[in-house]
N, C-alpha and C. Protein backbone atom coordinates (compact mmCIF):
# COMPACT_ATOMS: atom_id res chain seq x y z
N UNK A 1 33.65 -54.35 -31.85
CA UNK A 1 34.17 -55.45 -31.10
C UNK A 1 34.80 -54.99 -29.79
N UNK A 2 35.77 -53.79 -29.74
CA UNK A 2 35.79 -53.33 -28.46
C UNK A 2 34.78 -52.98 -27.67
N UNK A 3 33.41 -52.41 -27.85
CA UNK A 3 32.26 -52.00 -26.84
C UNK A 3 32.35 -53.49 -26.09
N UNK A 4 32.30 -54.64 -26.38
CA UNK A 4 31.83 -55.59 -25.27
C UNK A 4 32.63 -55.98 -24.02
N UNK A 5 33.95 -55.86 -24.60
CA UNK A 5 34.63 -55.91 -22.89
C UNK A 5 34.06 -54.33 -22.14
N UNK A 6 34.17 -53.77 -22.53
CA UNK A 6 33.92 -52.36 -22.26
C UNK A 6 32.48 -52.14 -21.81
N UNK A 7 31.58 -53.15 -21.99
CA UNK A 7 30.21 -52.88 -21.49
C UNK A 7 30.36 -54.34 -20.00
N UNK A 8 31.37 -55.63 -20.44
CA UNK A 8 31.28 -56.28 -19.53
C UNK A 8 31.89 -55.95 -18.16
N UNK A 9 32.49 -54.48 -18.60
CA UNK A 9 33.45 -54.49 -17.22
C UNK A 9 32.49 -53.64 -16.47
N UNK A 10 31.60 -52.59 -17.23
CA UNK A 10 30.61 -51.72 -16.85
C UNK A 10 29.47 -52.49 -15.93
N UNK A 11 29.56 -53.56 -16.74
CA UNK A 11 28.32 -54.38 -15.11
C UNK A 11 28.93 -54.86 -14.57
N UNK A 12 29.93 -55.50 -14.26
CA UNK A 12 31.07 -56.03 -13.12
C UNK A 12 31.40 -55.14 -12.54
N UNK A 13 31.51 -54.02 -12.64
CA UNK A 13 31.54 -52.98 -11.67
C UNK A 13 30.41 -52.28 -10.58
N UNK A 14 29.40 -52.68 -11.64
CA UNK A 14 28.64 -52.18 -10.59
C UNK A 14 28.02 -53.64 -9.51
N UNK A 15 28.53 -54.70 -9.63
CA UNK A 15 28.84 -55.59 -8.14
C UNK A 15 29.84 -55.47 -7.24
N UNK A 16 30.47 -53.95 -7.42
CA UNK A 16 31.51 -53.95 -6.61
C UNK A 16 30.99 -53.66 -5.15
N UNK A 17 31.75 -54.24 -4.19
CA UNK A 17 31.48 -54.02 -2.60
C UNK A 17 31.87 -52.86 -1.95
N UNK A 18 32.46 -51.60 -2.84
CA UNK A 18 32.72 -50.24 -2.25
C UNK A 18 31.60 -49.84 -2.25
N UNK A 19 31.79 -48.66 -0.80
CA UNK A 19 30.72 -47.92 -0.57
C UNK A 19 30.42 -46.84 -1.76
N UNK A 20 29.66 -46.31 -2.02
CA UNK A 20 28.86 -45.41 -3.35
C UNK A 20 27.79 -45.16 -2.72
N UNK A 21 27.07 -43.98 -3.50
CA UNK A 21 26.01 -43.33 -3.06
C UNK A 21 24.44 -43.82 -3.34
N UNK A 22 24.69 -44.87 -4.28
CA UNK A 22 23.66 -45.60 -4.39
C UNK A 22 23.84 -46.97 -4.37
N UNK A 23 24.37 -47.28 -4.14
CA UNK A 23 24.55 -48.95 -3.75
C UNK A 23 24.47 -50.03 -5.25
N UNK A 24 24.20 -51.11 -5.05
CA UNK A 24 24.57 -51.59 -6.16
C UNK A 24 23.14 -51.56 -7.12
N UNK A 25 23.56 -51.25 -7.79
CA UNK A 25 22.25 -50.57 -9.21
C UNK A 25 21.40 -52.00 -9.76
N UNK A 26 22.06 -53.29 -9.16
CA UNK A 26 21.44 -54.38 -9.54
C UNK A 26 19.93 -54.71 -8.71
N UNK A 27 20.40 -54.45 -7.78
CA UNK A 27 19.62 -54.43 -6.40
C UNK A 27 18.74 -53.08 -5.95
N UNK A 28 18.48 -52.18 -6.91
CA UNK A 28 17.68 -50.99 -6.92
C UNK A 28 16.40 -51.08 -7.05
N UNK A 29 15.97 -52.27 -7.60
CA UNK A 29 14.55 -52.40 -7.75
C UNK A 29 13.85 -53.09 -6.53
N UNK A 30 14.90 -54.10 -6.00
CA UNK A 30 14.62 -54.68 -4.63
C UNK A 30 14.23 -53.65 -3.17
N UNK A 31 15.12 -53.21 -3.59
CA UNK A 31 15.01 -51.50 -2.66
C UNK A 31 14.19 -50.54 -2.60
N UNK A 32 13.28 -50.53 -3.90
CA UNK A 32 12.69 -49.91 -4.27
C UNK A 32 11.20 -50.58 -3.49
N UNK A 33 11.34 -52.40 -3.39
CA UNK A 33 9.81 -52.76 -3.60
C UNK A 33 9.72 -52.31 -1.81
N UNK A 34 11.14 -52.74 -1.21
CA UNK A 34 11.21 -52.77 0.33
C UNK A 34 10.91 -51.45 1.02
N UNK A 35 11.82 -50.26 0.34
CA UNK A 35 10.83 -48.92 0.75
C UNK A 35 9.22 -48.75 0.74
N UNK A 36 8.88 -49.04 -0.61
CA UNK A 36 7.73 -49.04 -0.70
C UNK A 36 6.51 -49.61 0.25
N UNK A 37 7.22 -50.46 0.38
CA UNK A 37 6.79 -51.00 1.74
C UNK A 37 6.80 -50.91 3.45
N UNK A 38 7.82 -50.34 3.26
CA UNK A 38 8.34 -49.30 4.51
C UNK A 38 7.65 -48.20 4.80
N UNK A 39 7.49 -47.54 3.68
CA UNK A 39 6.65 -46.40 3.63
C UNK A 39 4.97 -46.47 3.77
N UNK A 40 4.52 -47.62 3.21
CA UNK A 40 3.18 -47.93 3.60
C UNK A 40 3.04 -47.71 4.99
N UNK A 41 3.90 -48.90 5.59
CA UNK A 41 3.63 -49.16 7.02
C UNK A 41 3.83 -48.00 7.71
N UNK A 42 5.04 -47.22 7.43
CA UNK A 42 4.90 -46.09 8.13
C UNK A 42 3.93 -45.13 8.30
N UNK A 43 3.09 -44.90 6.83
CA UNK A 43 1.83 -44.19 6.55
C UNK A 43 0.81 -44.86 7.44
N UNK A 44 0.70 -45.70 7.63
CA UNK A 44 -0.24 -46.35 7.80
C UNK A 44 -0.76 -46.36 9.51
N UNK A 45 0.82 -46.35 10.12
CA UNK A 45 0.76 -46.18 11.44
C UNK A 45 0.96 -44.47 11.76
N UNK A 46 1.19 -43.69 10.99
CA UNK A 46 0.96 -42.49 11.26
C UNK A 46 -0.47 -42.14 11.15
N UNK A 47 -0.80 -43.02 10.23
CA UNK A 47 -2.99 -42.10 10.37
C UNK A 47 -3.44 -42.92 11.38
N UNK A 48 -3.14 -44.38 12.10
CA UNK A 48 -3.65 -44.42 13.13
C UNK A 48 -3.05 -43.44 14.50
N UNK A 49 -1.93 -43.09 14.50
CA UNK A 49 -1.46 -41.94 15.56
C UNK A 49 -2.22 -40.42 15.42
N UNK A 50 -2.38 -40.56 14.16
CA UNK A 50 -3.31 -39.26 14.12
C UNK A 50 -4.93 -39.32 14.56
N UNK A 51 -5.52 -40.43 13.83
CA UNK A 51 -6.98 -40.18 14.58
C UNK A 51 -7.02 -40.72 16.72
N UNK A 52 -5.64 -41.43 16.79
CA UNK A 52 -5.55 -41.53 18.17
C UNK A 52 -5.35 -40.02 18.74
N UNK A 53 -4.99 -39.08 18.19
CA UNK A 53 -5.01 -37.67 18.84
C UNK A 53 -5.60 -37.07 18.67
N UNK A 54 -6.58 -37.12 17.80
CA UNK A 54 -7.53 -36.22 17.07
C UNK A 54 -8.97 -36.65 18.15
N UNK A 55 -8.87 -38.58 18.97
CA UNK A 55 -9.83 -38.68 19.65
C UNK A 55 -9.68 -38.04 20.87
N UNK A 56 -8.36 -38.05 21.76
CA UNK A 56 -7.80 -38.19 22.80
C UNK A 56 -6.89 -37.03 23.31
N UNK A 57 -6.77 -36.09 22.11
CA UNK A 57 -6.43 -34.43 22.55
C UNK A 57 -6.39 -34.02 23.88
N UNK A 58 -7.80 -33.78 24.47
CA UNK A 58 -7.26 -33.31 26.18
C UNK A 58 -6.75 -34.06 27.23
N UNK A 59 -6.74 -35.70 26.65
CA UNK A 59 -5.95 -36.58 27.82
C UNK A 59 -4.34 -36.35 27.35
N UNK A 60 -4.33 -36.33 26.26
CA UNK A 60 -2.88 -36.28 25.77
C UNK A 60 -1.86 -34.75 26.41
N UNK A 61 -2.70 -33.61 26.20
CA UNK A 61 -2.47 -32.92 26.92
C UNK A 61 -2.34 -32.83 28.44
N UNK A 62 -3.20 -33.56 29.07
CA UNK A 62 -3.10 -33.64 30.77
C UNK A 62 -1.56 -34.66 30.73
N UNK A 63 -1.57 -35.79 30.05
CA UNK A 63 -0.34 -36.73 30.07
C UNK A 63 0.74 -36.51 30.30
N UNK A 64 0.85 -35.57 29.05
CA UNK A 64 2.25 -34.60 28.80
C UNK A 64 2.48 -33.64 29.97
N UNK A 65 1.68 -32.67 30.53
CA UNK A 65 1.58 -31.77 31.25
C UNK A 65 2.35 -32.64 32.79
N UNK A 66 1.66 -33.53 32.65
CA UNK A 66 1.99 -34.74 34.16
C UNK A 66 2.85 -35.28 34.41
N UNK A 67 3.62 -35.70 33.19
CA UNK A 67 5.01 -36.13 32.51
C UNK A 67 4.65 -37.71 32.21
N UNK A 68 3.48 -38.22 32.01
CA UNK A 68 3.20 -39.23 31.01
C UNK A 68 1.48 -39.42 31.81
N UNK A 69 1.31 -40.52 31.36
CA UNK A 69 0.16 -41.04 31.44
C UNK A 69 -0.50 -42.31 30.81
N UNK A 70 -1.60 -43.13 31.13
CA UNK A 70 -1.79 -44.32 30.37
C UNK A 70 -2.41 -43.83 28.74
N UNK A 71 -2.71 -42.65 28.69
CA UNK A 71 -3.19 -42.09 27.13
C UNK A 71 -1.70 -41.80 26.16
N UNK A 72 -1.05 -40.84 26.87
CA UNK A 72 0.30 -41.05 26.07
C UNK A 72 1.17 -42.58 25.77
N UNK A 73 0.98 -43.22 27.03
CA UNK A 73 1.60 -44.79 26.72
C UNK A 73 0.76 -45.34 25.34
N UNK A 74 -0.31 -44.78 25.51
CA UNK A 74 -0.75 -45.81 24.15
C UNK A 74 -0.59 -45.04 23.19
N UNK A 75 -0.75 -43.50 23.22
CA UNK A 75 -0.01 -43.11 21.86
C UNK A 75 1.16 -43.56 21.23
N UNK A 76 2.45 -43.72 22.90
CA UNK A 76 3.49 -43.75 22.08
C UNK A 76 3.53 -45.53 21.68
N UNK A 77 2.58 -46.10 22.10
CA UNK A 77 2.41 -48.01 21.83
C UNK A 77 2.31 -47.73 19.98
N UNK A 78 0.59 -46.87 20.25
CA UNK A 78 0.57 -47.11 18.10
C UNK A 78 1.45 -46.34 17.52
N UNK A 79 2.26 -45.63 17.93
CA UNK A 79 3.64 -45.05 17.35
C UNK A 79 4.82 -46.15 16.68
N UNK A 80 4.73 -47.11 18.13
CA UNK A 80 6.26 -47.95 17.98
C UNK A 80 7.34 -47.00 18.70
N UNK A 81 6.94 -46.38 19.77
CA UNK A 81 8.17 -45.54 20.30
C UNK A 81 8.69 -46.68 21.25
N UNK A 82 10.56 -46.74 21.11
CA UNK A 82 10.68 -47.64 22.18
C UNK A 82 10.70 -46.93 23.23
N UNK A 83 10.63 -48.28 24.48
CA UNK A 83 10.47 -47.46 25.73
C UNK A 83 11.70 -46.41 26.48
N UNK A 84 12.89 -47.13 25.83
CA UNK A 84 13.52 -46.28 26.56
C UNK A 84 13.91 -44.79 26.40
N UNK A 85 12.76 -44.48 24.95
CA UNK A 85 12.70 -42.99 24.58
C UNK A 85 11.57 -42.42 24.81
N UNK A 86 10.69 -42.94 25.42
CA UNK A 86 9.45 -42.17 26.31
C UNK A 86 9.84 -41.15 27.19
N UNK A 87 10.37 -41.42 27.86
CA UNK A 87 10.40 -40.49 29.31
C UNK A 87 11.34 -39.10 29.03
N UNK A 88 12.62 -39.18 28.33
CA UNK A 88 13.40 -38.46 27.98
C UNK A 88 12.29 -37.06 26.82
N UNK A 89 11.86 -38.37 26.05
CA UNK A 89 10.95 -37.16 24.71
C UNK A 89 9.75 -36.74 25.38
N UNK A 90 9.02 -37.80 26.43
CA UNK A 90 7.94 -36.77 27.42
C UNK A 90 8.73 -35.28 27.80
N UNK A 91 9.73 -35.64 28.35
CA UNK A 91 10.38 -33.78 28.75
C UNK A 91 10.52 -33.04 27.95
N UNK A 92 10.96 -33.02 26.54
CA UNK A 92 11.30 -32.35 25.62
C UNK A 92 9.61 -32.10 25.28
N UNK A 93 8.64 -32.99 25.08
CA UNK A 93 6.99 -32.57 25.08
C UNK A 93 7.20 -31.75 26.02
N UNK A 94 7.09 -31.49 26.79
CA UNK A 94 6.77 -30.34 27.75
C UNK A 94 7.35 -28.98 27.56
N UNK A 95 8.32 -28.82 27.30
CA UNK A 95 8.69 -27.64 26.76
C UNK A 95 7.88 -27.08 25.74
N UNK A 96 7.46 -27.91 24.89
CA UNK A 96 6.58 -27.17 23.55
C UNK A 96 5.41 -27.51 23.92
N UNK A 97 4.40 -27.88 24.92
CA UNK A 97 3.09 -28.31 24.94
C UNK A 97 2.19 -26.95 24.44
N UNK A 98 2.64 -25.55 24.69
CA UNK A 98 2.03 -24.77 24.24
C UNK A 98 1.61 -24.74 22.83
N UNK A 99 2.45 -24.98 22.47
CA UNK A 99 2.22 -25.72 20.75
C UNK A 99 1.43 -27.01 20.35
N UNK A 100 1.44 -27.99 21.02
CA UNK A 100 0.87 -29.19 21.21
C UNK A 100 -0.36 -28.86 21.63
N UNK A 101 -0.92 -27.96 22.22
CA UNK A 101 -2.21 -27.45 22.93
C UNK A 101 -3.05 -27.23 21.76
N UNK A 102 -2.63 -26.92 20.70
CA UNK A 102 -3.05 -25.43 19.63
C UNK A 102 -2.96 -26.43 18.30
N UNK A 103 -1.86 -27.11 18.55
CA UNK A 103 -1.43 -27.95 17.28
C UNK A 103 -1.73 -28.75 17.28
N UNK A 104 -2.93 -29.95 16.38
CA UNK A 104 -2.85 -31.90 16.70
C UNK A 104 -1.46 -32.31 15.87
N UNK A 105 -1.59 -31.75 14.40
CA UNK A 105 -0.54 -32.19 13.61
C UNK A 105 0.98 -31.96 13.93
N UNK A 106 1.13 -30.41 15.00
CA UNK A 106 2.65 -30.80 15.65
C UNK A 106 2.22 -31.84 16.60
N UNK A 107 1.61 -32.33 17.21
CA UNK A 107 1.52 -33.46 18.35
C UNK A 107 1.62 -34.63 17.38
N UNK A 108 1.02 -34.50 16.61
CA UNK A 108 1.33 -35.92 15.86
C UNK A 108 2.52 -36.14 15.47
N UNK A 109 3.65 -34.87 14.61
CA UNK A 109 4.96 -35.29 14.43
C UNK A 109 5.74 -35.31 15.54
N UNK A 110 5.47 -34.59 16.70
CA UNK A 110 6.22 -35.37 17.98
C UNK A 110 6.66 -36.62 18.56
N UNK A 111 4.75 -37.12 18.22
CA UNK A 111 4.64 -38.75 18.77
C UNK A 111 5.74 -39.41 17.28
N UNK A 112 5.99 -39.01 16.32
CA UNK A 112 6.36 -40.05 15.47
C UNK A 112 7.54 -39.90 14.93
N UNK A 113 7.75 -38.62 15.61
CA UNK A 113 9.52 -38.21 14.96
C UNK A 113 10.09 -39.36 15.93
N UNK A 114 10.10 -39.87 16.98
CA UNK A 114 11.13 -41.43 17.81
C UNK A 114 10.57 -42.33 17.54
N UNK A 115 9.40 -42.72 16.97
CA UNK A 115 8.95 -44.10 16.17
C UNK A 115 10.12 -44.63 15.72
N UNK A 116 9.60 -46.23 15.80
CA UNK A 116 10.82 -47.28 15.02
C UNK A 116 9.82 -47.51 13.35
């Protein structure tokens, strides 16, 4: 007869509004369907960023080299990069293009590490 307050306070607690490391355990499966879904889309727009570099390699390279171009704009378009982190992460591309030259798959996590 004591376990039931003792189990009712155990789920009333976990609707509490303090911060915790996993949030409320009721709402874990909801979270679960919404990542899942998050993660699609993200997959999904990363293999189109990839066969966009895999077509477009030596323009992407001239782009970068130039400090942008209409081939990088559309990389960073099927990315989802916003604009006002183009120009800044074009410079930081340039420092490593030697790598980007050699590499598609570092060019690809470049274009998608500032994706939204």
């Amino acid at each position: 007869m004591r376990k039931y307050p003792f189990v009712f306070l155990t789920l009333l607690s976990a609707c509490s509004t303090e911060a915790n490391h996993i949030g409320n355990p009721l709402l874990l499966p909801i979270h679960a369907v919404g990542n899942a879904v998050s993660n699609a889309t993200y997959g999904q727009r990363r293999g189109q960023v990839e066969v966009f570099v895999k077509t477009n390699h030596p323009a992407l390279i001239t782009d970068i080299r130039a400090g942008g171009g209409v081939t990088l704009t559309e990389a960073f378009d099927i990315a989802n990069v916003p604009p006002a982190a183009r120009a800044p992460h074009t410079l930081q591309m340039q420092s490593d293009l030697a790598l980007y030259t050699n590499n598609l798959g570092a060019l690809v996590v470049a274009i998608m590490v500032v994706s939204n």
